[in-house]
N, C-alpha and C. Protein backbone atom coordinates (compact mmCIF):
# COMPACT_ATOMS: atom_id res chain seq x y z
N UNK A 1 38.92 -1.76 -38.48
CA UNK A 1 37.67 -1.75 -37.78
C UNK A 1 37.06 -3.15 -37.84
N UNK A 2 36.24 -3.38 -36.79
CA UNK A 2 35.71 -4.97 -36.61
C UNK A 2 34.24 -4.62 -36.08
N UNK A 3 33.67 -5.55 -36.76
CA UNK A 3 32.07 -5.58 -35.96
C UNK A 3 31.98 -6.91 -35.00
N UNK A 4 31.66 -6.78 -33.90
CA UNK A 4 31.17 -7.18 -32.62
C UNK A 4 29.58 -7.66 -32.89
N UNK A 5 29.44 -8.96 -32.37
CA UNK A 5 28.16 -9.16 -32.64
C UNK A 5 27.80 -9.91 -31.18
N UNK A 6 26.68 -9.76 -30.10
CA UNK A 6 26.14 -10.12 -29.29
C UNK A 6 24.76 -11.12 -29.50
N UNK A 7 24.58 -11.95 -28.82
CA UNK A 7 23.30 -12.40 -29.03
C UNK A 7 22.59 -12.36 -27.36
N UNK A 8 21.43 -11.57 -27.82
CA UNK A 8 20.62 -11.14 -26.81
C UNK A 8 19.44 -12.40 -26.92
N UNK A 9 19.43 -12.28 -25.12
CA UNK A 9 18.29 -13.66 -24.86
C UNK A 9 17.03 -13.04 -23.76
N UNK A 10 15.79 -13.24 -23.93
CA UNK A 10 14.84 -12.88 -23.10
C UNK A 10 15.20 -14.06 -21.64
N UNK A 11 14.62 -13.65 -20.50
CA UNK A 11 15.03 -13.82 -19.25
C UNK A 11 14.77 -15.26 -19.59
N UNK A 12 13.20 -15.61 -19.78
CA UNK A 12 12.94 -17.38 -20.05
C UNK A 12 14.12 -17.67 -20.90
N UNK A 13 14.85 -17.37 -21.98
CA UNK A 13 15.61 -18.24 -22.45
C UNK A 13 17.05 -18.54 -21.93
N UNK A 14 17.76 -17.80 -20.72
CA UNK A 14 18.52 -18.07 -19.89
C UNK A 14 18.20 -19.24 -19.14
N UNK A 15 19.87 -19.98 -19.25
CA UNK A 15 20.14 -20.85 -18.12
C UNK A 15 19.78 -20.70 -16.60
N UNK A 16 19.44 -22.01 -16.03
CA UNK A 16 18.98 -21.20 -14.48
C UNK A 16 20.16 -20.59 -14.21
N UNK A 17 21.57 -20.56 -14.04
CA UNK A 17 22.89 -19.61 -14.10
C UNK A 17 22.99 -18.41 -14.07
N UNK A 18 22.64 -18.71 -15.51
CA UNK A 18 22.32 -17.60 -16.26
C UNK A 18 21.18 -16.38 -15.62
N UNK A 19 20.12 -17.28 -15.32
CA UNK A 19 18.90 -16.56 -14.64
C UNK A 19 19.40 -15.76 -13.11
N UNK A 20 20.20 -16.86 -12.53
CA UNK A 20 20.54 -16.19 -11.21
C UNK A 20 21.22 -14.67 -11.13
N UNK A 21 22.18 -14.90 -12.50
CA UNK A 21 22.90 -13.59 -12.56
C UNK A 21 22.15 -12.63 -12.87
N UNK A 22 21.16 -12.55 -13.83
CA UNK A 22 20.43 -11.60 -14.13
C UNK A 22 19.80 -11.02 -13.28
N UNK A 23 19.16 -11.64 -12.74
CA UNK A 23 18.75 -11.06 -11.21
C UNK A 23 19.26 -9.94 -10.75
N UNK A 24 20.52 -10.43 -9.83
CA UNK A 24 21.67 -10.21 -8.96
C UNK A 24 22.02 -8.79 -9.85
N UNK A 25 22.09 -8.64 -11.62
CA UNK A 25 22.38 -7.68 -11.90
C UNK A 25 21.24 -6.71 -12.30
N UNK A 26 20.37 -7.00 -12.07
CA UNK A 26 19.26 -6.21 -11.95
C UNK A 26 18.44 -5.32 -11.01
N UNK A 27 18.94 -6.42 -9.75
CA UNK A 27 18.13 -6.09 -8.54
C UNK A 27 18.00 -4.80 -8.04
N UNK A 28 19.29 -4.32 -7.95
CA UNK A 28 19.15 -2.64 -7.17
C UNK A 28 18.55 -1.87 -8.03
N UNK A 29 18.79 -1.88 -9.43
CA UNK A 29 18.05 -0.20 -10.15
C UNK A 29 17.09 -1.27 -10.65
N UNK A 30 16.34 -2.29 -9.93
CA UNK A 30 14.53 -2.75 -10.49
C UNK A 30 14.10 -2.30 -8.98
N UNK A 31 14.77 -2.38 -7.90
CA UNK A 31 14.27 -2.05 -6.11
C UNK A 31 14.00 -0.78 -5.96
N UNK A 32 15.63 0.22 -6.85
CA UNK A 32 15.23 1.47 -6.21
C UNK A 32 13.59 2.01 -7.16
N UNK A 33 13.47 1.73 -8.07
CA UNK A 33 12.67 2.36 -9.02
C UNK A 33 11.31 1.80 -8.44
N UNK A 34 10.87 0.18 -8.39
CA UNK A 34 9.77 -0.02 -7.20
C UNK A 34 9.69 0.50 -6.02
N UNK A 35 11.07 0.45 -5.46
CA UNK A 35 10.31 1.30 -4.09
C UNK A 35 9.77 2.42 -4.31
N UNK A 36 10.88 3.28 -4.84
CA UNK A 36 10.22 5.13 -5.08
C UNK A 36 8.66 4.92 -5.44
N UNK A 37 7.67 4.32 -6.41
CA UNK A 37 6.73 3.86 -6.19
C UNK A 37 5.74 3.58 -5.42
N UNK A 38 5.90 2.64 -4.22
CA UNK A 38 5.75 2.11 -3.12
C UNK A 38 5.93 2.97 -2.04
N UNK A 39 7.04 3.86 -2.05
CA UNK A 39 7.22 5.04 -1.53
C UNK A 39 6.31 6.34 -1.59
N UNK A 40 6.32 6.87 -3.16
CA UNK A 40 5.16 7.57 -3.08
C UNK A 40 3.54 7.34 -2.93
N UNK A 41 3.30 6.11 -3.17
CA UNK A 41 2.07 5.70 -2.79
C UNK A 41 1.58 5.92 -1.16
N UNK A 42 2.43 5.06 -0.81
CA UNK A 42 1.83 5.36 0.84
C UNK A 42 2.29 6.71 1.02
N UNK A 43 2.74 7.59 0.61
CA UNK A 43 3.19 9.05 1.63
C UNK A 43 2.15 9.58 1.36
N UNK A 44 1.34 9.65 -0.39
CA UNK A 44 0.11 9.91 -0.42
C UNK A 44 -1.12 9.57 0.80
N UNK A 45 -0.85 7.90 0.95
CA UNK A 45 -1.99 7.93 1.48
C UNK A 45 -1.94 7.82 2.86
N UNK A 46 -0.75 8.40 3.52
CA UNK A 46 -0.44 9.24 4.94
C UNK A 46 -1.61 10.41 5.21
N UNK A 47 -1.29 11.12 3.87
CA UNK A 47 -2.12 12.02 3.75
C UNK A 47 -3.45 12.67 3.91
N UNK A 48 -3.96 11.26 2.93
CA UNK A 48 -5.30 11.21 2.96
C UNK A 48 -5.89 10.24 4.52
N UNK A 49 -5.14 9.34 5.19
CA UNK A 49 -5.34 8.99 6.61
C UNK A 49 -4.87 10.25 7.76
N UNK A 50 -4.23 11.10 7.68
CA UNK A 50 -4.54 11.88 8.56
C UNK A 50 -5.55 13.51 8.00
N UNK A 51 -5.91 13.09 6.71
CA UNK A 51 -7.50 14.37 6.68
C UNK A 51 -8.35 13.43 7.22
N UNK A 52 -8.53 12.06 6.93
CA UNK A 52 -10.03 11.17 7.04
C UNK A 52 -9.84 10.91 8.78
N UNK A 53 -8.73 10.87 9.63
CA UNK A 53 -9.04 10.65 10.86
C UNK A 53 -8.32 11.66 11.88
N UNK A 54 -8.52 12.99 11.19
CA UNK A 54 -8.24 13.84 11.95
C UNK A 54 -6.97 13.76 12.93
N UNK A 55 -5.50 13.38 12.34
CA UNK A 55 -4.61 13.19 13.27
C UNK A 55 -3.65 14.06 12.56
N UNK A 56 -2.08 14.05 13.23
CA UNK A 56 -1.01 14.42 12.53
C UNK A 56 0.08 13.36 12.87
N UNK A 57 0.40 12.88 11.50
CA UNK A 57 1.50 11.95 11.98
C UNK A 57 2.88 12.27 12.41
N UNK A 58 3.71 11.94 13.58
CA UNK A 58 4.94 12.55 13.67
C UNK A 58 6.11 11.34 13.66
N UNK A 59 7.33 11.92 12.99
CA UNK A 59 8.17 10.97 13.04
C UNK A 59 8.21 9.45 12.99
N UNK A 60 7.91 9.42 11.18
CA UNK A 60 7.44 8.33 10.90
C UNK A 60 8.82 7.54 10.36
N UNK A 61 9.08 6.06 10.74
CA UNK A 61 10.29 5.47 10.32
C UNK A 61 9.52 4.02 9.47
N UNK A 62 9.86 3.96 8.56
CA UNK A 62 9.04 2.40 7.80
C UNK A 62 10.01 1.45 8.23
N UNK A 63 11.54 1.81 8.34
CA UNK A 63 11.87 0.48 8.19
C UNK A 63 12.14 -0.02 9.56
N UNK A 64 12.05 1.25 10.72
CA UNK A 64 11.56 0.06 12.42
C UNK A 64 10.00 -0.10 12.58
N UNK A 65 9.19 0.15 11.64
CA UNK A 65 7.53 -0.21 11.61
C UNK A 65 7.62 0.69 13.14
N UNK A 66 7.70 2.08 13.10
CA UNK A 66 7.82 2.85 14.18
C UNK A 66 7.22 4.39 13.82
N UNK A 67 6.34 4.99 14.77
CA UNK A 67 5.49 6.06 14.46
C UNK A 67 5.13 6.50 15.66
N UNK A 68 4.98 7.89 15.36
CA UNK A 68 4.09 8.58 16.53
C UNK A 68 2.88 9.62 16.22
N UNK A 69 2.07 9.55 16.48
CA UNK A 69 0.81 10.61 15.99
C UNK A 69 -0.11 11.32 17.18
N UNK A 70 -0.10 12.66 16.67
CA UNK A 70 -1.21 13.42 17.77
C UNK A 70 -2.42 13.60 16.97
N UNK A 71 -3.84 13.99 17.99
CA UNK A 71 -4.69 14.32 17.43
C UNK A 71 -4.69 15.55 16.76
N UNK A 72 -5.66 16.09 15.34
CA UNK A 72 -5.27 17.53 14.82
C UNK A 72 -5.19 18.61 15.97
N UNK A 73 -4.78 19.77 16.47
CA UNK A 73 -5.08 20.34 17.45
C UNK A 73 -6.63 20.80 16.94
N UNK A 74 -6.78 21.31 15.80
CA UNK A 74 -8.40 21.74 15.88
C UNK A 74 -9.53 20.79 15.58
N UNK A 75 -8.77 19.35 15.69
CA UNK A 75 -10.00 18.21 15.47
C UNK A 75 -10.82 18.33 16.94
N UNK A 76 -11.78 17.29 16.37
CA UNK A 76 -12.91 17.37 17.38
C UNK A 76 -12.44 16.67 18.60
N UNK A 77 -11.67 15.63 17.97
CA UNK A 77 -11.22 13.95 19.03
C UNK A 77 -10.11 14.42 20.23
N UNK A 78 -9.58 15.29 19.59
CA UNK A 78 -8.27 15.66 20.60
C UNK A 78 -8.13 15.51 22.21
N UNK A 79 -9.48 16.26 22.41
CA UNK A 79 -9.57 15.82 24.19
C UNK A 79 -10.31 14.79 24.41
N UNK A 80 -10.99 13.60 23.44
CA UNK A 80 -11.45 12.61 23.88
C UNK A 80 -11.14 11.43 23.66
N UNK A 81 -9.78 11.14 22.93
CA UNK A 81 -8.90 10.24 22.51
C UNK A 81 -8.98 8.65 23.35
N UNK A 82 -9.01 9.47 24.69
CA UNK A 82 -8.94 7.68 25.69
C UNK A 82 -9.97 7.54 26.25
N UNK A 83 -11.41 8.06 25.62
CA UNK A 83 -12.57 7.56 26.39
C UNK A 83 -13.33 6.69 25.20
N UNK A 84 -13.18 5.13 26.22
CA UNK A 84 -13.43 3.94 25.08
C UNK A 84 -14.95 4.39 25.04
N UNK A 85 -15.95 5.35 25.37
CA UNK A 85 -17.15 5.71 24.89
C UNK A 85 -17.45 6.68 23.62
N UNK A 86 -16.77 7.00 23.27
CA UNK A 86 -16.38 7.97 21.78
C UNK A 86 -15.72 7.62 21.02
N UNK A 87 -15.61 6.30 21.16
CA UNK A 87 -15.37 5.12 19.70
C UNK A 87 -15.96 5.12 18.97
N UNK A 88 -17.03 4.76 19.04
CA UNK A 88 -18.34 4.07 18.41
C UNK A 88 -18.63 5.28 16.98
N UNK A 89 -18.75 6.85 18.00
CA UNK A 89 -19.02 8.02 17.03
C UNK A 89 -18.07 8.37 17.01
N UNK A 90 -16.54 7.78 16.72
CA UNK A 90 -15.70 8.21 15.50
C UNK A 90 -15.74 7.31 14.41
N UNK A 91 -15.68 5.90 14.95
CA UNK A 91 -15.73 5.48 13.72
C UNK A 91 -17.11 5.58 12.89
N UNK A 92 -18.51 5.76 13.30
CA UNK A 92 -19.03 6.03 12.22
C UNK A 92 -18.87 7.09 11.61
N UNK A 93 -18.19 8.78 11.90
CA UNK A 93 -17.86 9.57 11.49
C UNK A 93 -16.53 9.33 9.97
N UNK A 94 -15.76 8.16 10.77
CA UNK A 94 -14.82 7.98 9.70
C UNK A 94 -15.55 6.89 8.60
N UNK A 95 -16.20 6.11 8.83
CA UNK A 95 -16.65 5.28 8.06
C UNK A 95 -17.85 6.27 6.93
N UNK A 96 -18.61 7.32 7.20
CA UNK A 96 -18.98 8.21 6.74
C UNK A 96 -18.33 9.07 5.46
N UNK A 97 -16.95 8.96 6.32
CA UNK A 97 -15.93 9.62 5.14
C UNK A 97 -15.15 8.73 4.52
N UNK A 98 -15.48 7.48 4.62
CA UNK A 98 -14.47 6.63 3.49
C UNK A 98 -15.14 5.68 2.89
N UNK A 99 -16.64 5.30 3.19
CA UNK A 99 -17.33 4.63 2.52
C UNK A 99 -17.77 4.43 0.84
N UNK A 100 -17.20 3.63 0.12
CA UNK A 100 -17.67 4.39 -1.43
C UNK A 100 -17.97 3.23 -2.40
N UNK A 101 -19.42 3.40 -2.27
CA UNK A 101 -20.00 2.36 -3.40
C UNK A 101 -19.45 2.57 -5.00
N UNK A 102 -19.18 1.53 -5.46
CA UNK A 102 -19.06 1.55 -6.95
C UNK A 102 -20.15 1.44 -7.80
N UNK A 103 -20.53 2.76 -8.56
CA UNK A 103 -21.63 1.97 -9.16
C UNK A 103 -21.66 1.49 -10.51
N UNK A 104 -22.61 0.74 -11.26
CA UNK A 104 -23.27 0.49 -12.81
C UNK A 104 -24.70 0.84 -13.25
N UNK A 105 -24.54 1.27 -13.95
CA UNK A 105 -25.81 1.55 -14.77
C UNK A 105 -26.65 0.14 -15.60
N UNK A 106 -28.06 0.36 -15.21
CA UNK A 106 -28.65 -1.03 -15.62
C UNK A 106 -29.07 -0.29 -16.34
N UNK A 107 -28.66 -0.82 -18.09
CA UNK A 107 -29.63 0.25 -19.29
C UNK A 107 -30.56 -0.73 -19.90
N UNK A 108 -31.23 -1.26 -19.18
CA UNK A 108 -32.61 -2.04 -19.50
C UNK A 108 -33.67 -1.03 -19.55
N UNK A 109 -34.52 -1.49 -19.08
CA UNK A 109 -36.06 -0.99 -19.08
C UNK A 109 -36.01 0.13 -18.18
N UNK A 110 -35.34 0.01 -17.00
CA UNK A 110 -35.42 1.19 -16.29
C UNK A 110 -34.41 2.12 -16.11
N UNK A 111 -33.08 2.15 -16.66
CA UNK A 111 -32.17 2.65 -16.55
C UNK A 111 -31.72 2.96 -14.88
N UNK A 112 -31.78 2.72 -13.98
CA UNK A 112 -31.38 2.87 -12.81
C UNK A 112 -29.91 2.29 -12.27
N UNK A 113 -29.29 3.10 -11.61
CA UNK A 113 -28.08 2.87 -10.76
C UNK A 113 -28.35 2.01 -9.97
N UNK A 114 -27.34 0.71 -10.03
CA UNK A 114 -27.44 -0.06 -8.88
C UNK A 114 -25.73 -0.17 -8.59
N UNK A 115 -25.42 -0.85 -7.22
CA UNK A 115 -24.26 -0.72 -6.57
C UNK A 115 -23.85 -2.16 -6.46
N UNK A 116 -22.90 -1.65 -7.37
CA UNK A 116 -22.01 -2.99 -8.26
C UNK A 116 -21.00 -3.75 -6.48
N UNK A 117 -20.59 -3.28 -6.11
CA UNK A 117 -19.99 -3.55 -4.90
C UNK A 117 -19.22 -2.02 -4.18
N UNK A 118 -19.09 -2.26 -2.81
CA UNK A 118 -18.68 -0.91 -1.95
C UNK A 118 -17.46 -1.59 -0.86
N UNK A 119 -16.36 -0.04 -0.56
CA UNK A 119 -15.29 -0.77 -0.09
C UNK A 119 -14.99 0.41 0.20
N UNK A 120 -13.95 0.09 1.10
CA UNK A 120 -13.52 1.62 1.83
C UNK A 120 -12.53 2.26 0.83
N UNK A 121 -12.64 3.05 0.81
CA UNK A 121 -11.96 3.99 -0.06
C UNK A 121 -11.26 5.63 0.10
N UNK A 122 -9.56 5.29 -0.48
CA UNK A 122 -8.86 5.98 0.03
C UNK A 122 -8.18 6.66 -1.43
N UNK A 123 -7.27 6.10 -1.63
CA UNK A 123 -6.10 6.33 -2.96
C UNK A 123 -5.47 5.54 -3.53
N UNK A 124 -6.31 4.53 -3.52
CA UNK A 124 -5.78 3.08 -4.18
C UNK A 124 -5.14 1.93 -3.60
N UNK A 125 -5.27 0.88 -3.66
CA UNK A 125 -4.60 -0.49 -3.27
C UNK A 125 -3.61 -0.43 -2.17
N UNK A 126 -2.60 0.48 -2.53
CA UNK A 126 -1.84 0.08 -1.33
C UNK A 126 -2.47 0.64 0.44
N UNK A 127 -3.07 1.46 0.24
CA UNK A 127 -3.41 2.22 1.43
C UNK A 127 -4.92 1.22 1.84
N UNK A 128 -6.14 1.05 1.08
CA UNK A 128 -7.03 0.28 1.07
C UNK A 128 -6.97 -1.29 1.51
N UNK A 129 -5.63 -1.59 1.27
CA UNK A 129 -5.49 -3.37 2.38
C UNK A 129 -5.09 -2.98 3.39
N UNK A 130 -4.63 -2.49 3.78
CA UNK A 130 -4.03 -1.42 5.47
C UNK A 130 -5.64 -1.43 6.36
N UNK A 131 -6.27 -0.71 5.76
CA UNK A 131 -6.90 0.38 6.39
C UNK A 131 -8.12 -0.60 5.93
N UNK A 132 -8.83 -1.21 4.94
CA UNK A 132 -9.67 -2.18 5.30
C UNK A 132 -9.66 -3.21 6.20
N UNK A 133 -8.88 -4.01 6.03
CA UNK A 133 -8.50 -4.44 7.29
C UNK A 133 -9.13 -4.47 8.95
N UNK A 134 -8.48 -3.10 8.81
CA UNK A 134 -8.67 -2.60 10.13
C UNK A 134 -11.01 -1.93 10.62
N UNK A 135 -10.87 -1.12 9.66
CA UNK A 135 -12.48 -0.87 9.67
C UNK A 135 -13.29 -1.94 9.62
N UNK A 136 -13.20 -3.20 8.72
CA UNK A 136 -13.82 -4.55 8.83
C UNK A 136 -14.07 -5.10 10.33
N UNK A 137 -13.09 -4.56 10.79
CA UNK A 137 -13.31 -5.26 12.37
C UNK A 137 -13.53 -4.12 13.19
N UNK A 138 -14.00 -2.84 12.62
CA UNK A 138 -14.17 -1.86 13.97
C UNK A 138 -15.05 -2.17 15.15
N UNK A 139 -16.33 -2.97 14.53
CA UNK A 139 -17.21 -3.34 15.60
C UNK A 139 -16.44 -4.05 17.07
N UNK A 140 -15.54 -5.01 16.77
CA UNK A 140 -14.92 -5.46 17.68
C UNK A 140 -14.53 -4.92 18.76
N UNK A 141 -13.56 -3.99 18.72
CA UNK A 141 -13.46 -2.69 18.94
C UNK A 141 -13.84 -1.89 19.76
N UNK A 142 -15.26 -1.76 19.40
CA UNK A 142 -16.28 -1.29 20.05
C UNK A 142 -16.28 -2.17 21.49
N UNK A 143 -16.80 -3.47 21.03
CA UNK A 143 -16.89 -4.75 22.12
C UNK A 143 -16.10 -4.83 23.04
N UNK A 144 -14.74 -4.58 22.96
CA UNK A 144 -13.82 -5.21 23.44
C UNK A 144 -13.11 -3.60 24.65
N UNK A 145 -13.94 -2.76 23.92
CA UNK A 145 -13.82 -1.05 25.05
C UNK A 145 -12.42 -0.46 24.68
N UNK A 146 -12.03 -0.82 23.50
CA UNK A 146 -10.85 0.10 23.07
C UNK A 146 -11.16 1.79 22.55
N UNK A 147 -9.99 2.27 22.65
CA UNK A 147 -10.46 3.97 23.14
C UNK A 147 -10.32 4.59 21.89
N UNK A 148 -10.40 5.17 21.11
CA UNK A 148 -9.78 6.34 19.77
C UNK A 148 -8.51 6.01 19.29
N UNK A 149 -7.61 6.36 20.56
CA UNK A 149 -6.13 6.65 20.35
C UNK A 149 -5.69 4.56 20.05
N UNK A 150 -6.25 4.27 20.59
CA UNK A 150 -5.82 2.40 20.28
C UNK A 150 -6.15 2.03 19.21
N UNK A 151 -7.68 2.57 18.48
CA UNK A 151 -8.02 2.23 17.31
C UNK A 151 -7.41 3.01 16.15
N UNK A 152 -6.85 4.00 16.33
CA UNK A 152 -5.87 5.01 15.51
C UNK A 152 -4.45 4.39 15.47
N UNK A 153 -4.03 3.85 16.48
CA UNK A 153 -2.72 2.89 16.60
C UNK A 153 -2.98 1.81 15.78
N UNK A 154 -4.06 1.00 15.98
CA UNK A 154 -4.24 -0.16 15.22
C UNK A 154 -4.01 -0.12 13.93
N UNK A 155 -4.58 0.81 13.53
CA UNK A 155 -5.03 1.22 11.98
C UNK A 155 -3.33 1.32 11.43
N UNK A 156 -2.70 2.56 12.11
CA UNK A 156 -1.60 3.06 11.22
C UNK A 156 -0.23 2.17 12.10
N UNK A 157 -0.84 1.23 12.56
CA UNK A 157 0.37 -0.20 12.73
C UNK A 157 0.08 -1.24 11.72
N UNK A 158 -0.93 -1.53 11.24
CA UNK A 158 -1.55 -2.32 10.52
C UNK A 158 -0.76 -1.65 8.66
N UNK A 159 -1.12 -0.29 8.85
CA UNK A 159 -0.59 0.18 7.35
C UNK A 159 1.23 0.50 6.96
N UNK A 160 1.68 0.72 8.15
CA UNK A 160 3.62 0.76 8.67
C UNK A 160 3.73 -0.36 8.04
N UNK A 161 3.09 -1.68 8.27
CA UNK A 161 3.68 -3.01 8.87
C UNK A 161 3.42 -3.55 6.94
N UNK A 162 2.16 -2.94 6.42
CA UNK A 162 1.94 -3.41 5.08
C UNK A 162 3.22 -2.70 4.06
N UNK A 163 3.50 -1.39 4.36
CA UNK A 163 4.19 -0.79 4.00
C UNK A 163 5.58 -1.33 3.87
N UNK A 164 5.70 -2.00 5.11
CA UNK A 164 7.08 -2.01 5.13
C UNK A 164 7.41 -3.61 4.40
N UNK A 165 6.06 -4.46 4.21
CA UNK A 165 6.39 -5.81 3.76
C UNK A 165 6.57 -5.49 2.07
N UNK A 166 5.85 -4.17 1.67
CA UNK A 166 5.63 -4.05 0.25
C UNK A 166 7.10 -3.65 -0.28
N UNK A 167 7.81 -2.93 0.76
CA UNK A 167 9.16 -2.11 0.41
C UNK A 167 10.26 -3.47 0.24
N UNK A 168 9.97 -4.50 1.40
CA UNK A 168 10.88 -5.67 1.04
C UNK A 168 10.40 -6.28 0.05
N UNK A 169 9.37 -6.57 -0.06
CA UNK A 169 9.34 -7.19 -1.79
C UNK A 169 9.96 -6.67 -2.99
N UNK A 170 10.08 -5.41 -3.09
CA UNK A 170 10.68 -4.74 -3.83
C UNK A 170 12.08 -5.52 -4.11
N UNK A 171 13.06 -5.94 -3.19
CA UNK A 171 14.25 -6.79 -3.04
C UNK A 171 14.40 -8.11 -3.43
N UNK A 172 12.49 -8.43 -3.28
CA UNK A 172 12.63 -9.82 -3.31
C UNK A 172 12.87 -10.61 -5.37
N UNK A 173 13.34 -11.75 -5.17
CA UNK A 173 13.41 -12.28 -6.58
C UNK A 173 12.35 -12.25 -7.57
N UNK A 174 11.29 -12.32 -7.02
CA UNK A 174 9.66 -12.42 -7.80
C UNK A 174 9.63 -10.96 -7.97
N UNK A 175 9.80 -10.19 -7.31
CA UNK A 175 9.72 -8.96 -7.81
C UNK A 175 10.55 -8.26 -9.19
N UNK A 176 11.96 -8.42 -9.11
CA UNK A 176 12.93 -8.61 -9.64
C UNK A 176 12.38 -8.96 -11.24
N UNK A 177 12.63 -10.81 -11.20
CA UNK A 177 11.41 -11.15 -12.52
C UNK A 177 10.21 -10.97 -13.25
N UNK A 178 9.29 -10.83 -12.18
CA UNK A 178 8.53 -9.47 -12.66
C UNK A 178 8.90 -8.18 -13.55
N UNK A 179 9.70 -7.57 -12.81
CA UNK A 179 9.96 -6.38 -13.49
C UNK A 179 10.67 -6.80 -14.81
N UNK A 180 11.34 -7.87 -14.69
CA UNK A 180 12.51 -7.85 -16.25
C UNK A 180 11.42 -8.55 -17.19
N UNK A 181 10.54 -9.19 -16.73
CA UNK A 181 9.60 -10.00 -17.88
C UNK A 181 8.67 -8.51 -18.57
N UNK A 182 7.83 -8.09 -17.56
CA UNK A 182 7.56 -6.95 -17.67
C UNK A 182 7.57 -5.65 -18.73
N UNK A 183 9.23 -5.43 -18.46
CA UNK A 183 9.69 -4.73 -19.22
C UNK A 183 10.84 -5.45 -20.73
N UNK A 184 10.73 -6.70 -21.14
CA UNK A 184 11.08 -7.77 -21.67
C UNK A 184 12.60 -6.94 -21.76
N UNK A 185 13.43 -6.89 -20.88
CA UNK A 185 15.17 -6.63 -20.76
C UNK A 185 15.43 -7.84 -21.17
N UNK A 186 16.60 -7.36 -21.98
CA UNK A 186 17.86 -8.63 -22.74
C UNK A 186 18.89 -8.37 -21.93
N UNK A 187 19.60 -9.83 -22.26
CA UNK A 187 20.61 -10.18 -21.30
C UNK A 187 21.68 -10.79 -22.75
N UNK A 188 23.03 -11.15 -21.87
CA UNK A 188 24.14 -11.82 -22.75
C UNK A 188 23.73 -13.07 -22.51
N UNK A 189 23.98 -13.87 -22.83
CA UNK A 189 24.12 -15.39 -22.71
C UNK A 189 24.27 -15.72 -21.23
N UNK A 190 25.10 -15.37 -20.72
CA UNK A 190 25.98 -15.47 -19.25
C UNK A 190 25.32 -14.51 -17.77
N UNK A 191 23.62 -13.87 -18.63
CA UNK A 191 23.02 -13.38 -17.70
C UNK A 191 23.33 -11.63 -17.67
N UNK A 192 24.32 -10.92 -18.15
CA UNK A 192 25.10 -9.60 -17.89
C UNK A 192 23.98 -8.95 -18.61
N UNK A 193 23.90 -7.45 -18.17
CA UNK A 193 23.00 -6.79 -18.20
C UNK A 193 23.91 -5.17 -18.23
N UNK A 194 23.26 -4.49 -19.19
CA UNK A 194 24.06 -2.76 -19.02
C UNK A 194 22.58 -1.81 -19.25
């Protein structure tokens, strides 16, 4: 019998070589495990964008940034989708339902709630740069005589398109290093990874 002895190195102490391989042997099971992530995040907040704007999404593809959506059949919007005059009162209807101050408590003299800052609000980060975005500029919108169904396109082209840049990062090298610093994985000398 013989003992085997390895010397394990954190990612910084690899050769750039060394570094490249690690990567390369890392990449797929650090991608699939971020995406599934990234994955369940937005399907969640599919969810919560078609209760807050009354639609149903159909045949959704992330990776041709490709979608199709009807109005709910028992929403209100359904038969008024392309009249750029029933913009205005959806989006304050939706802005109604996604508006959400953060607050703090001032425990001075008067103890009163004041509103630390407010932001549209959905199910967290990934769905909230999508979809802020898009409400920041609804007024425009308005201006410019776009109808329901264009500003509903906008929105969930705007969140496909975030979606689908978040899923390639997942692939990308910074992501990759991230995850191995992260989770501080050892390597052989030569970068190999099990």
């Amino acid at each position: 019998m013989r003992t085997v002895t390895y010397k394990l190195l954190t990612f910084n102490e690899l050769s750039e070589e060394a570094k490249d391989k690690a990567i390369e042997n890392v990449r797929e099971r650090v991608a699939e495990v971020n995406q599934s992530f990234v994955n369940d995040d937005y399907n969640g907040g599919l969810k919560d964008l078609e209760d807050a704007m009354d639609i149903k999404i159909l045949d959704a593809d992330v990776d041709a940034w490709s979608f199709r959506f009807r109005f709910a059949t028992n929403g209100r919007w359904a038969d008024l989708d392309d009249e750029p005059r029933f913009l205005c009162r959806y989006l304050n209807r939706l802005a109604d339902k996604t508006w959400a101050g953060k607050f703090y408590t001032n425990y001075s003299k008067t103890r009163t709630s004041k509103v630390l800052f407010s932001d549209w609000e959905f199910c967290g980060m990934w769905f909230n740069r999508a979809f802020s975005k898009e409400m920041d500029s609804r007024f425009e919108y308005v201006k410019c005589g776009f109808t329901i169904r264009q500003f509903v396109d906008s929105v969930l082209t705007e969140y496909f398109t975030t979606w689908k840049r978040d899923l390639d990062y997942c692939y990308s090298d910074d992501a990759v290093v991230d995850t191995i610093i992260a989770n501080e994985y050892e390597f052989l000398e030569d970068g190999s990874f099990n």
